[in-house]
Protein backbone atom coordinates (compact mmCIF):
# COMPACT_ATOMS: atom_id res chain seq x y z
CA UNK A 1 -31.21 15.04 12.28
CA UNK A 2 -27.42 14.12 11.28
CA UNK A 3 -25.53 16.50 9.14
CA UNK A 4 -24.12 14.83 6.07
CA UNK A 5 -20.60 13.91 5.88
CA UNK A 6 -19.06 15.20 2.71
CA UNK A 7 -16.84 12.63 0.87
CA UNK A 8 -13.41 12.98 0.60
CA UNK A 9 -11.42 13.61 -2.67
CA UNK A 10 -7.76 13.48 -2.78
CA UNK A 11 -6.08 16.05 -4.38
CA UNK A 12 -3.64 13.51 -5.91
CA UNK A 13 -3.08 9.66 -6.46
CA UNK A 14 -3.07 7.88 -3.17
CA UNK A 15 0.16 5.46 -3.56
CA UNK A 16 1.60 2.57 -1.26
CA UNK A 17 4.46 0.30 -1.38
CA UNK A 18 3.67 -3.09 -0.05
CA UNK A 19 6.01 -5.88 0.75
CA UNK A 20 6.62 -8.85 3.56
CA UNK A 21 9.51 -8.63 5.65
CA UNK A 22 12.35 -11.42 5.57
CA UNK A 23 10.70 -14.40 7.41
CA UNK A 24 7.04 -13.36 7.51
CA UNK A 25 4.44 -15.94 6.21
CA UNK A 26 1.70 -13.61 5.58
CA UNK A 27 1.92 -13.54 1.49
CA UNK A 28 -1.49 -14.24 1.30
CA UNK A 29 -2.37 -11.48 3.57
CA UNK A 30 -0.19 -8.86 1.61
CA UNK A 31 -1.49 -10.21 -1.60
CA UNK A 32 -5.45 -9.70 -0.39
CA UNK A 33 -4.90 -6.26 0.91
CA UNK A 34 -2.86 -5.17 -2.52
CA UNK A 35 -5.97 -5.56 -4.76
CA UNK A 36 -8.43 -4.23 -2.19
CA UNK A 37 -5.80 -1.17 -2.19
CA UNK A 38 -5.67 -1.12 -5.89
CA UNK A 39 -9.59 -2.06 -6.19
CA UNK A 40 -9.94 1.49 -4.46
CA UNK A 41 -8.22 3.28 -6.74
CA UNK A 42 -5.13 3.43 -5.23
CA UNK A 43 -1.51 2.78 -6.91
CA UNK A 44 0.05 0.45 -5.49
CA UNK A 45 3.98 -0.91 -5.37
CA UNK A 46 4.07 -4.30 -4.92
CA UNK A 47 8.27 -5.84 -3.78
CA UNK A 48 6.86 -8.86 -3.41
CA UNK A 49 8.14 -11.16 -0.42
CA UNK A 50 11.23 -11.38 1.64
CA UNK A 51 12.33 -8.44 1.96
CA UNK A 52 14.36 -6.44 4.04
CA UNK A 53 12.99 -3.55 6.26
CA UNK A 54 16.28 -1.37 4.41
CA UNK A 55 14.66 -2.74 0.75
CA UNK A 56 11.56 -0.92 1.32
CA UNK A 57 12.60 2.12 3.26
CA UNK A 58 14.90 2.42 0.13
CA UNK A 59 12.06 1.29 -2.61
CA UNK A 60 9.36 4.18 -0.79
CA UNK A 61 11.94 6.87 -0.91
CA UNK A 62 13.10 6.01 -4.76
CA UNK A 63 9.09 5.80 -5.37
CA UNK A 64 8.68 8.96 -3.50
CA UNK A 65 5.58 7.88 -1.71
């Protein structure tokens, strides 16, 4: 007989920042996974596309995620 597996609760608001790099062609991709993220409950900060690997390291730290 298997134990059950208790369910996990975050103690706060999971948040992501999501973007495509400069030269990437996966919008679609990025798009999909965005409203699955934000489908589960999760906040999520969308740059949109081309942008720069500095653009989001700066845009996660300002967010403070």
């Amino acid at each position: 007989m298997m134990a059950e597996t208790e369910v996990y609760r975050p103690k706060h608001a999971i948040r992501f920042v999501t973007a495509s790099s400069l030269f990437d062609g996966h919008d679609a991709s990025i798009n999909i996974m965005r409203r699955i993220l934000q489908a589960s409950g999760a906040e999520v900060i969308h740059l949109g596309h081309n942008r720069s690997a500095r653009e989001i390291v700066q845009a996660a730290i300002q967010e403070d995620v």
